[in-house]
N, C-alpha and C. Protein backbone atom coordinates (compact mmCIF):
# COMPACT_ATOMS: atom_id res chain seq x y z
N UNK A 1 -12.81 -0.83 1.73
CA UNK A 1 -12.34 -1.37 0.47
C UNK A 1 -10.87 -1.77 0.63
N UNK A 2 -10.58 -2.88 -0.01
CA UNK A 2 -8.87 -3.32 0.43
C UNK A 2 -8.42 -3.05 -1.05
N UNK A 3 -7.07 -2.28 -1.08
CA UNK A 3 -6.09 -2.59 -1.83
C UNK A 3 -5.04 -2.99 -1.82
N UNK A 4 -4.60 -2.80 -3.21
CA UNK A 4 -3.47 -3.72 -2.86
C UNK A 4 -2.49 -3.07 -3.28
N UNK A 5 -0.77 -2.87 -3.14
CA UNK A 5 0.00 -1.76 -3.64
C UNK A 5 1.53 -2.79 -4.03
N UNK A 6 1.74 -2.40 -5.32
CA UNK A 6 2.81 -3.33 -5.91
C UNK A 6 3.85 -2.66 -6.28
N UNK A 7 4.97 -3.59 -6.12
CA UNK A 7 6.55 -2.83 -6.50
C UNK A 7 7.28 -1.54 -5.57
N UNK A 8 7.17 -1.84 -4.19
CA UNK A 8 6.87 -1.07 -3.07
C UNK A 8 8.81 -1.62 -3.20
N UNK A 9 9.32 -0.52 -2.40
CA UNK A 9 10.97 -0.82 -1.81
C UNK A 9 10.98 -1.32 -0.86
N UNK A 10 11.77 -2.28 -1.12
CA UNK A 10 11.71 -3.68 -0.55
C UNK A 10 12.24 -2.94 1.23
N UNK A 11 12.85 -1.77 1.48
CA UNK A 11 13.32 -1.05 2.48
C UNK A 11 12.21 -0.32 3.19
N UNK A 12 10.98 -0.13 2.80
CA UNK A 12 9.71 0.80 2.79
C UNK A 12 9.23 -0.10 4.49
N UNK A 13 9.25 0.72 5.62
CA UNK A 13 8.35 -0.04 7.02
C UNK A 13 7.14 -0.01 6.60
N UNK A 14 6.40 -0.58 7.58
CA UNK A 14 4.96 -0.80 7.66
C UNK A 14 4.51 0.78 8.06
N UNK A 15 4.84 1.47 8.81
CA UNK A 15 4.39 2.83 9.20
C UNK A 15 4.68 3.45 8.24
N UNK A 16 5.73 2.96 7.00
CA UNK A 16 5.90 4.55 6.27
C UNK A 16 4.68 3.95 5.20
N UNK A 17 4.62 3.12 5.11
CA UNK A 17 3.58 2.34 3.76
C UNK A 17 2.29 2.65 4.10
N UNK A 18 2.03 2.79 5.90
CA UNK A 18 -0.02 3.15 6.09
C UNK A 18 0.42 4.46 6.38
N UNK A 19 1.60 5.44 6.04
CA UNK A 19 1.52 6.76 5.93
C UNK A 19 1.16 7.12 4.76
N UNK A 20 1.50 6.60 3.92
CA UNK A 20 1.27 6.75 2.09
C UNK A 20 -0.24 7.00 1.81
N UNK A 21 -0.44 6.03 2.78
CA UNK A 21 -2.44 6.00 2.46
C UNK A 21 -3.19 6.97 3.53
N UNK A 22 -2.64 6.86 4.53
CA UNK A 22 -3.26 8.10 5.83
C UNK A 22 -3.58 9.57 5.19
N UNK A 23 -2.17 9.83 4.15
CA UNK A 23 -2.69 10.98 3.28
C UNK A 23 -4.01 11.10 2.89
N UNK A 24 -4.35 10.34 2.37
CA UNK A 24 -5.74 10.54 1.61
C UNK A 24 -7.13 9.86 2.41
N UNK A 25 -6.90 9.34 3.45
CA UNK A 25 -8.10 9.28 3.94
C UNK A 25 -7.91 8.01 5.41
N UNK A 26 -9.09 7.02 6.24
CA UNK A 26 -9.05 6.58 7.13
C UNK A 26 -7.79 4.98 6.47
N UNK A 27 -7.45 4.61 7.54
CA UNK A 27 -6.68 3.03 7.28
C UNK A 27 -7.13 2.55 8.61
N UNK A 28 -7.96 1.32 8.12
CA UNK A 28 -8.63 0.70 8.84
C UNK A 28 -7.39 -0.66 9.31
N UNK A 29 -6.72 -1.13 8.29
CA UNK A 29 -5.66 -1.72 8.66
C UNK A 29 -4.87 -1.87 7.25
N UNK A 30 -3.63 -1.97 7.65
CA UNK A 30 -2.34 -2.27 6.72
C UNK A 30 -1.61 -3.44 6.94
N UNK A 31 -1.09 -3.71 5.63
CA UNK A 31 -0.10 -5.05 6.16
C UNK A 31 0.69 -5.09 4.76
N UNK A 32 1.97 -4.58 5.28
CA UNK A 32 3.57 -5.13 4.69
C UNK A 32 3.54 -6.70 4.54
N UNK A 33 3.76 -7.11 2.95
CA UNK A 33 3.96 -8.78 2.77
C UNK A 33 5.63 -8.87 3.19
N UNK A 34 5.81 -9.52 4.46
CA UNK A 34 7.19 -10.37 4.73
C UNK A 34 7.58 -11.18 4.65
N UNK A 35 9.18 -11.41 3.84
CA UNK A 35 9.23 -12.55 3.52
C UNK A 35 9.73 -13.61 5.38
N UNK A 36 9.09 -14.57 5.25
CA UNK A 36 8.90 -15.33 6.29
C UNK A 36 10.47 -15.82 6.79
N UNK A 37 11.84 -15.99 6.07
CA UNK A 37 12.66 -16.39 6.07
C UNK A 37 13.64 -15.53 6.18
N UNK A 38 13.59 -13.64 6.00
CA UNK A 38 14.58 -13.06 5.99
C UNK A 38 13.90 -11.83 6.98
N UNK A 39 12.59 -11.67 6.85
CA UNK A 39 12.19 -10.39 7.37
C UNK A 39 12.32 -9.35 6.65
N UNK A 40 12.80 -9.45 5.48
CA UNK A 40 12.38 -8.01 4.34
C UNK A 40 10.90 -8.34 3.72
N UNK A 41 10.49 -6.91 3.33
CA UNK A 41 9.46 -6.47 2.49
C UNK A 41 9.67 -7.91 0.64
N UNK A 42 8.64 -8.44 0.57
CA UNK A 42 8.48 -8.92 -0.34
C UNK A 42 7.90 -7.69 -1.84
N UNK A 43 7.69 -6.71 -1.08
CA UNK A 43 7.40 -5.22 -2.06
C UNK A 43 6.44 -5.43 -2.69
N UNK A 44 5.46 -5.86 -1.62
CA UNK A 44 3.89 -5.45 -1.63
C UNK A 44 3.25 -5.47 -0.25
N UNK A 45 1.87 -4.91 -0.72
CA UNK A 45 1.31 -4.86 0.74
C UNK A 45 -0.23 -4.48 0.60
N UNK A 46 -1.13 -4.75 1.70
CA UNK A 46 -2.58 -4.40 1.48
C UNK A 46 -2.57 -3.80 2.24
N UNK A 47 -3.93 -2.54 1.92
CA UNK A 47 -4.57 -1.83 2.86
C UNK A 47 -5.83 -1.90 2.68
N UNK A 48 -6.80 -1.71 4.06
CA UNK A 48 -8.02 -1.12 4.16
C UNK A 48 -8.25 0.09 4.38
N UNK A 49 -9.50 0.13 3.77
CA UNK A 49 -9.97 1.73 4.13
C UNK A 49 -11.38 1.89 4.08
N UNK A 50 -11.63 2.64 4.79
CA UNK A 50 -13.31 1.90 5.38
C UNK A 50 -14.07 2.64 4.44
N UNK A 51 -13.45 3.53 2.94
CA UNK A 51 -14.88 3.98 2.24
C UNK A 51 -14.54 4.26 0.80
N UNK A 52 -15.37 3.59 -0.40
CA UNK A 52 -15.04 3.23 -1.30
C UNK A 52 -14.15 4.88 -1.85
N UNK A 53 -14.43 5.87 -1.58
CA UNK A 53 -14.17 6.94 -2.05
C UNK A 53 -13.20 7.14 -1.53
N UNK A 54 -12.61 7.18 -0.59
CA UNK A 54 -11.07 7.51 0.08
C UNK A 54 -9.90 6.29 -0.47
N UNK A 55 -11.23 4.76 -0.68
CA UNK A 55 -9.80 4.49 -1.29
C UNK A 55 -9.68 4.46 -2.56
N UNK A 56 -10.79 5.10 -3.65
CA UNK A 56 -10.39 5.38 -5.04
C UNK A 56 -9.49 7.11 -4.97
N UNK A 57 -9.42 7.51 -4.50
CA UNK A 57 -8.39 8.69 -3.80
C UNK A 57 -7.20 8.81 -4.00
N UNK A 58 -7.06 7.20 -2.75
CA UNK A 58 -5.89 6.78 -2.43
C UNK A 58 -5.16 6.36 -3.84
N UNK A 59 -5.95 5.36 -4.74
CA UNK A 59 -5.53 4.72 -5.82
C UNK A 59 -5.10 5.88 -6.49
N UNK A 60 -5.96 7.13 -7.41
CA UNK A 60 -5.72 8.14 -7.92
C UNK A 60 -4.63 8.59 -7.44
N UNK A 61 -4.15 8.82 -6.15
CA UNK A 61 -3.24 10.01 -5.69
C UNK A 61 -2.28 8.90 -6.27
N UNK A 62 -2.10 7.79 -5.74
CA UNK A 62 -0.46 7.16 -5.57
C UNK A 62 -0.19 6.13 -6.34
N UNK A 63 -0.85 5.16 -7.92
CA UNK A 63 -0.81 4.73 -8.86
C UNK A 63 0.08 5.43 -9.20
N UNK A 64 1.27 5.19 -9.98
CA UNK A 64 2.06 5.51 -10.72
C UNK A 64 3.23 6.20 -9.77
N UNK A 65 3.13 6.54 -8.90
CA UNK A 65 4.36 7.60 -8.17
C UNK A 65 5.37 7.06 -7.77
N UNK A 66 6.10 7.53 -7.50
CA UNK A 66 7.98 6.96 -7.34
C UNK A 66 7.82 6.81 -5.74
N UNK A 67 8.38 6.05 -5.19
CA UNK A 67 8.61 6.14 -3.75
C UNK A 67 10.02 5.74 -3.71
N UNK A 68 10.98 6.96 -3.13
CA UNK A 68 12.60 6.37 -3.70
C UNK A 68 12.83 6.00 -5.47
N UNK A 69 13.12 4.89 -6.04
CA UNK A 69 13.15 4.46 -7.25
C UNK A 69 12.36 3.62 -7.89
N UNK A 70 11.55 3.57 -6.53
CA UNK A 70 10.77 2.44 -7.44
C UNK A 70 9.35 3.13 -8.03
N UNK A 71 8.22 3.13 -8.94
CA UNK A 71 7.54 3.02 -9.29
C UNK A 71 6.23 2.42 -9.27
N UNK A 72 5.80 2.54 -7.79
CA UNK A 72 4.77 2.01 -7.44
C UNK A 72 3.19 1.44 -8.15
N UNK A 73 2.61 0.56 -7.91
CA UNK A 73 1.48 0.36 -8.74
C UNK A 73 -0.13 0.14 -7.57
N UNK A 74 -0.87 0.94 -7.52
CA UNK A 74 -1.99 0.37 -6.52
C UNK A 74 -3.21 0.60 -7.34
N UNK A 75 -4.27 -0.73 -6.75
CA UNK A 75 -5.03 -0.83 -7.48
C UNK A 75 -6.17 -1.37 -6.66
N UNK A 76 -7.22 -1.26 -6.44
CA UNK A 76 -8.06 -2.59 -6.22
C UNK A 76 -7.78 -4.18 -5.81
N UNK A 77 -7.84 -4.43 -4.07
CA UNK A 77 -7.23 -5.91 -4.09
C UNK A 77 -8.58 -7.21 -4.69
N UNK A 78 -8.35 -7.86 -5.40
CA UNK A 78 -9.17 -8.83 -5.29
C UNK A 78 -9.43 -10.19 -4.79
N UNK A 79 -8.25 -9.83 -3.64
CA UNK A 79 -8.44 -10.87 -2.38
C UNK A 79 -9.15 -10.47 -0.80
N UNK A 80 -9.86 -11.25 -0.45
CA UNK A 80 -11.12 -10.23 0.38
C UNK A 80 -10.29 -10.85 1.54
């Protein structure tokens, strides 16, 4: 199942972002959105996870939680 995770710090690596989700279950793959012109985090990013239940988990555990100041949002991606 892919989600998708919004309002991420724009400072957040790709390893600390598929650590966020490793908590709660497999990551089949991750990907930090970069901006193409500077190389920072555009402060979002998708993940996979190979089972609908680890990644409603994932969503449960980390919807709403602070990472640093920001206020993260993950949800269900609906881009396949």
């Amino acid at each position: 199942m892919k989600i998708i995770a919004l309002n991420l710090p724009r400072d957040l690596s790709e390893d600390e972002f598929g650590e966020l989700f490793k908590a709660h279950g497999s990551v089949e793959s991750c990907d930090l959105v970069m901006d193409a012109n500077t190389g920072i985090s555009k402060g979002f990013g998708f993940v996979e996870m190979p089972t609908e239940e680890e990644a409603e988990a994932a969503i449960a555990a980390l919807h709403g939680t602070k990472i640093n100041k920001s206020k993260i949002r993950v949800k269900p991606s609906t881009q396949n």
